[in-house]
C-alpha atoms as a PDB file:
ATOM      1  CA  UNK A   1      47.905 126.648  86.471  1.00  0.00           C
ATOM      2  CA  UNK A   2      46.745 124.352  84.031  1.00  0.00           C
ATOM      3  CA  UNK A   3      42.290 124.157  83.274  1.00  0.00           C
ATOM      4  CA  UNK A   4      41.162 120.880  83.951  1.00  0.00           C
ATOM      5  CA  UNK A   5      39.685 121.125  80.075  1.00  0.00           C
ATOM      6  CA  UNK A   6      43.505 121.074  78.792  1.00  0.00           C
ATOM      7  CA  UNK A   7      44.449 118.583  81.188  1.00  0.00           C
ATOM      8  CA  UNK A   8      43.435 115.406  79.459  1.00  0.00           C
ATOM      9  CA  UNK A   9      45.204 116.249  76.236  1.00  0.00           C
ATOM     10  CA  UNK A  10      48.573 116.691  78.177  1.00  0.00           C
ATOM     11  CA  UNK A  11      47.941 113.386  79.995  1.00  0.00           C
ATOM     12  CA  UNK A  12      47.165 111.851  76.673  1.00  0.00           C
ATOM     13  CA  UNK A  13      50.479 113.266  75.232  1.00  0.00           C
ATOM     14  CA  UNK A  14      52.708 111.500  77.412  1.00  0.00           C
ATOM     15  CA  UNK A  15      52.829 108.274  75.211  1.00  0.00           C
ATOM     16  CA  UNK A  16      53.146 109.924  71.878  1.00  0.00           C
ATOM     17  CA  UNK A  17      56.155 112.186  73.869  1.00  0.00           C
ATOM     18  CA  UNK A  18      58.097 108.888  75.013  1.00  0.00           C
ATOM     19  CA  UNK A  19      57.583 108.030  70.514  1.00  0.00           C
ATOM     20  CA  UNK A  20      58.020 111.464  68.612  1.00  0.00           C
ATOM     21  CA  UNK A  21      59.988 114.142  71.211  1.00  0.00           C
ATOM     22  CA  UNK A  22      62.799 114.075  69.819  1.00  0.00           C
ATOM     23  CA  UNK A  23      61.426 114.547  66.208  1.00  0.00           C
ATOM     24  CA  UNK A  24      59.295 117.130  67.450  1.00  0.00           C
ATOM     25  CA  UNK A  25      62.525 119.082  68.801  1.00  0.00           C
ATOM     26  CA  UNK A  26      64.398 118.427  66.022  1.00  0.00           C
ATOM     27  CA  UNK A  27      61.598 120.141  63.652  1.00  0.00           C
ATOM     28  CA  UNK A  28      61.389 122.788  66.283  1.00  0.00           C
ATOM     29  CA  UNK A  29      65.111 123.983  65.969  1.00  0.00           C
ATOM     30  CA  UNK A  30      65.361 123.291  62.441  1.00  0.00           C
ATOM     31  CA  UNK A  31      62.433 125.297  61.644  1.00  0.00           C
ATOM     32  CA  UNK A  32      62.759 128.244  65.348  1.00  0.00           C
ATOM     33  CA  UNK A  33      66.689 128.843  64.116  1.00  0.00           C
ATOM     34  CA  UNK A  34      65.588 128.595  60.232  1.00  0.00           C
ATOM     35  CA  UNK A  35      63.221 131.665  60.552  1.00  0.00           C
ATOM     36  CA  UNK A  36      64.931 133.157  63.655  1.00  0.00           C
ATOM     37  CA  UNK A  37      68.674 132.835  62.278  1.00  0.00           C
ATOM     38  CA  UNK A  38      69.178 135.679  64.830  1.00  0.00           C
ATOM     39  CA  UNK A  39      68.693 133.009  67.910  1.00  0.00           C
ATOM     40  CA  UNK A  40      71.864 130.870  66.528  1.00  0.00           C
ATOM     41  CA  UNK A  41      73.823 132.932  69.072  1.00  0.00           C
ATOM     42  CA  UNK A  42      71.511 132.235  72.246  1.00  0.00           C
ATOM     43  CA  UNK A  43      72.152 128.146  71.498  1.00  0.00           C
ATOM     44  CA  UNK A  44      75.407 125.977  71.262  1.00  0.00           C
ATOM     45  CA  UNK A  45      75.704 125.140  67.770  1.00  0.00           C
ATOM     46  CA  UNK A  46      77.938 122.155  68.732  1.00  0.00           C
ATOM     47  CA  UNK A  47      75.130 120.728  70.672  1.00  0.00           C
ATOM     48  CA  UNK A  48      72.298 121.636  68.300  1.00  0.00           C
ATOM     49  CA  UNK A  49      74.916 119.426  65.690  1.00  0.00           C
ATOM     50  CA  UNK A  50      75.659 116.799  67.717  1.00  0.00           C
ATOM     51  CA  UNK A  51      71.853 116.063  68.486  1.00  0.00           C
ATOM     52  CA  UNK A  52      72.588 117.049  73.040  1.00  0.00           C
ATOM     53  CA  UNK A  53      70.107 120.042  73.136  1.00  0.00           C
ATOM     54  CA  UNK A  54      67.254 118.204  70.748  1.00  0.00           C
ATOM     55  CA  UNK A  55      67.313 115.126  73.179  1.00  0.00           C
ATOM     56  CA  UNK A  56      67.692 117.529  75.874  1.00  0.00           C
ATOM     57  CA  UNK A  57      64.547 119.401  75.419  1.00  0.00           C
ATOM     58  CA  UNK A  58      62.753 116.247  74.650  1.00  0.00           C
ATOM     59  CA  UNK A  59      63.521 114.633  77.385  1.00  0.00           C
ATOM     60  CA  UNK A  60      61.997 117.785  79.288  1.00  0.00           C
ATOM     61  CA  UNK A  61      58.596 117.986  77.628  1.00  0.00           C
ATOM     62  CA  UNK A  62      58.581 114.338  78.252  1.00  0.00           C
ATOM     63  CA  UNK A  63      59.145 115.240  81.920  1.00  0.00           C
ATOM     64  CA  UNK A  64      56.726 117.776  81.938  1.00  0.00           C
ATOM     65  CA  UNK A  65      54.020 116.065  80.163  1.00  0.00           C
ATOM     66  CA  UNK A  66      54.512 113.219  82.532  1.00  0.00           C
ATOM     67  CA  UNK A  67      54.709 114.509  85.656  1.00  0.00           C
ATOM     68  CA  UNK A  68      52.415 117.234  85.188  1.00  0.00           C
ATOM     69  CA  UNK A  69      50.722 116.024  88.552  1.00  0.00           C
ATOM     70  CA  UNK A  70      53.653 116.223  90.638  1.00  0.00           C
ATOM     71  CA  UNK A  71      55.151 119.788  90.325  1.00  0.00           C
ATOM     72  CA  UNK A  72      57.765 119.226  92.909  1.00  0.00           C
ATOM     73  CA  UNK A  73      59.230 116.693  90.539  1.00  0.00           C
ATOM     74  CA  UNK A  74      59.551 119.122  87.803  1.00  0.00           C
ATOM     75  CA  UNK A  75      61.220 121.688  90.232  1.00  0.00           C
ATOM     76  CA  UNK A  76      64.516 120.849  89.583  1.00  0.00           C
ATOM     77  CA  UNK A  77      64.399 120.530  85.384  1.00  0.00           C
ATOM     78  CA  UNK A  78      62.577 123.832  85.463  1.00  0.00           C
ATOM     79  CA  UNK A  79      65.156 125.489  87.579  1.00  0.00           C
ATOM     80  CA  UNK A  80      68.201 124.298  85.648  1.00  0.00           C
ATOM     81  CA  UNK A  81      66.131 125.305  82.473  1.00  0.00           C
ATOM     82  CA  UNK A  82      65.765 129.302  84.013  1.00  0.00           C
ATOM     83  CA  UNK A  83      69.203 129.645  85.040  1.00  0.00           C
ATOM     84  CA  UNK A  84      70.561 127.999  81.651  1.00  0.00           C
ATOM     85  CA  UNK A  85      68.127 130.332  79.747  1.00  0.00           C
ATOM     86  CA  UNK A  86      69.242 133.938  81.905  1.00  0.00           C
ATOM     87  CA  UNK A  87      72.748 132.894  81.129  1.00  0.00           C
ATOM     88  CA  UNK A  88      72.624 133.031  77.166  1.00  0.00           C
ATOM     89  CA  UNK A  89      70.130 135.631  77.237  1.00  0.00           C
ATOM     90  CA  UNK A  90      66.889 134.389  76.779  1.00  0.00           C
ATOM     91  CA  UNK A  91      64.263 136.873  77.614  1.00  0.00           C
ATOM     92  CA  UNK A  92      60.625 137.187  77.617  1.00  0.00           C
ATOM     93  CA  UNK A  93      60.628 138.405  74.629  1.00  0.00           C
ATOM     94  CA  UNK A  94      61.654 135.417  72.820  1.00  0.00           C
ATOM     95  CA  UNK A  95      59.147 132.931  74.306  1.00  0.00           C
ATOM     96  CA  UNK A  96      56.272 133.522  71.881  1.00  0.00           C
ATOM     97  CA  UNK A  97      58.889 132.578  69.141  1.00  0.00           C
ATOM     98  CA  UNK A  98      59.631 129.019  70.717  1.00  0.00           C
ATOM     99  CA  UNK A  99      55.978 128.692  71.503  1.00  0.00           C
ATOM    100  CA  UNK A 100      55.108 129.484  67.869  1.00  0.00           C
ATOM    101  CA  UNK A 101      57.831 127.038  66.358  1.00  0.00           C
ATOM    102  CA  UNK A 102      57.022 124.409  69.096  1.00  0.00           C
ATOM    103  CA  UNK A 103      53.387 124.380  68.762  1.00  0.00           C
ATOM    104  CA  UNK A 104      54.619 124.149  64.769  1.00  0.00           C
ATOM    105  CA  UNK A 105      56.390 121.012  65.068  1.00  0.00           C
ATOM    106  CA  UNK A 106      53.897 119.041  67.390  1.00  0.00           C
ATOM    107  CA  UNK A 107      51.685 120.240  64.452  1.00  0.00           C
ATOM    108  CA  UNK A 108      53.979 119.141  62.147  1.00  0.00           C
ATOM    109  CA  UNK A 109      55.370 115.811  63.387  1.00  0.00           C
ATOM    110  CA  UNK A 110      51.954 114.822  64.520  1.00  0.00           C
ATOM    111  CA  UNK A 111      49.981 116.022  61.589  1.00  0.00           C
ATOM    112  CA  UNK A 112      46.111 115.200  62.134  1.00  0.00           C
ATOM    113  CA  UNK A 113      46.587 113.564  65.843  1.00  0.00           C
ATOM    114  CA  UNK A 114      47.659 116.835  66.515  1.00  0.00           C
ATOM    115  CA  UNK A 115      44.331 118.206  66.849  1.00  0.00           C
ATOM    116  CA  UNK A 116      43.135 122.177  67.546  1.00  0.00           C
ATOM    117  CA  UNK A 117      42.562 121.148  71.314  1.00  0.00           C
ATOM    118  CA  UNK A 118      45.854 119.470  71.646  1.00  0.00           C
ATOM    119  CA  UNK A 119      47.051 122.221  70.604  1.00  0.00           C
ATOM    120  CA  UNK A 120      45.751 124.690  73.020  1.00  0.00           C
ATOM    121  CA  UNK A 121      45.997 122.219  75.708  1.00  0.00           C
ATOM    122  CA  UNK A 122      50.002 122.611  75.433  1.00  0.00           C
ATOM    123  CA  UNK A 123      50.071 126.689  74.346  1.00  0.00           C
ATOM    124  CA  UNK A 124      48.244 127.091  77.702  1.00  0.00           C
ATOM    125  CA  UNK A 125      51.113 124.590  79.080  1.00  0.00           C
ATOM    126  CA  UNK A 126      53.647 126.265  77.903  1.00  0.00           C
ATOM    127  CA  UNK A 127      52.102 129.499  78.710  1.00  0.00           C
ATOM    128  CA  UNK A 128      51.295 131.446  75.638  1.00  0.00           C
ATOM    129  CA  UNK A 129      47.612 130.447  75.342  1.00  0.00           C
ATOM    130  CA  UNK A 130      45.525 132.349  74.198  1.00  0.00           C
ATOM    131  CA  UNK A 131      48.145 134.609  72.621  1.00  0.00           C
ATOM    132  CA  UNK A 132      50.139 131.787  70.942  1.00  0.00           C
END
């Protein structure tokens, strides 16, 4: 469950999500598959070069930042996003690389609004924090 500290900053994201996902997601699989060239095989190139799973992802940390209230709304995106990852192979062990590179690009995209408590507020929402 998310604190009510890192709250705020998640509620305060959802504007700068509906302006800059989709360059944060494109940052975060340029820069995840860059360093992780090993990955390539758990994605669909085709849709990594036709822009599908950039706008895809982006539209789900939209979705998430959003409706961070209303779990039962993020129910279905979350389920399609667990079977999708078991079927190419995604495993637990791979998480604190997307966290890393995802955490990276809000960093990156966002550059000084992208502040250490933003930061932590979406490690702990995406479930790496403090570890991330």
């Amino acid at each position: 469950m998310l604190s009510a500290s890192a709250r705020p900053y998640i509620d305060a994201s959802v504007p700068v999500l509906r302006e800059h996902s989709l360059d944060i997601t494109k940052v975060f699989y340029a820069n995840m598959l860059g360093a992780h060239p090993e990955l390539k095989n758990l994605f669909n190139m085709g849709n990594q070069a036709s822009g599908v799973q950039q706008q895809s992802l982006a539209s789900a940390l939209f979705a998430y930042a959003a409706n961070i209230a209303n779990p039962a709304a993020l129910a279905p995106v979350v389920t399609r996003i667990v079977h999708k990852h078991a079927a190419v192979g995604l495993t637990a062990a791979h998480y604190p690389i997307v966290a890393e590179h995802l955490l990276g690009a809000i960093k990156q995209v966002l550059g000084d609004a992208a502040s250490d408590d933003l930061l932590s507020a979406w490690g702990e929402a995406i479930g790496c924090w403090p570890t991330c």
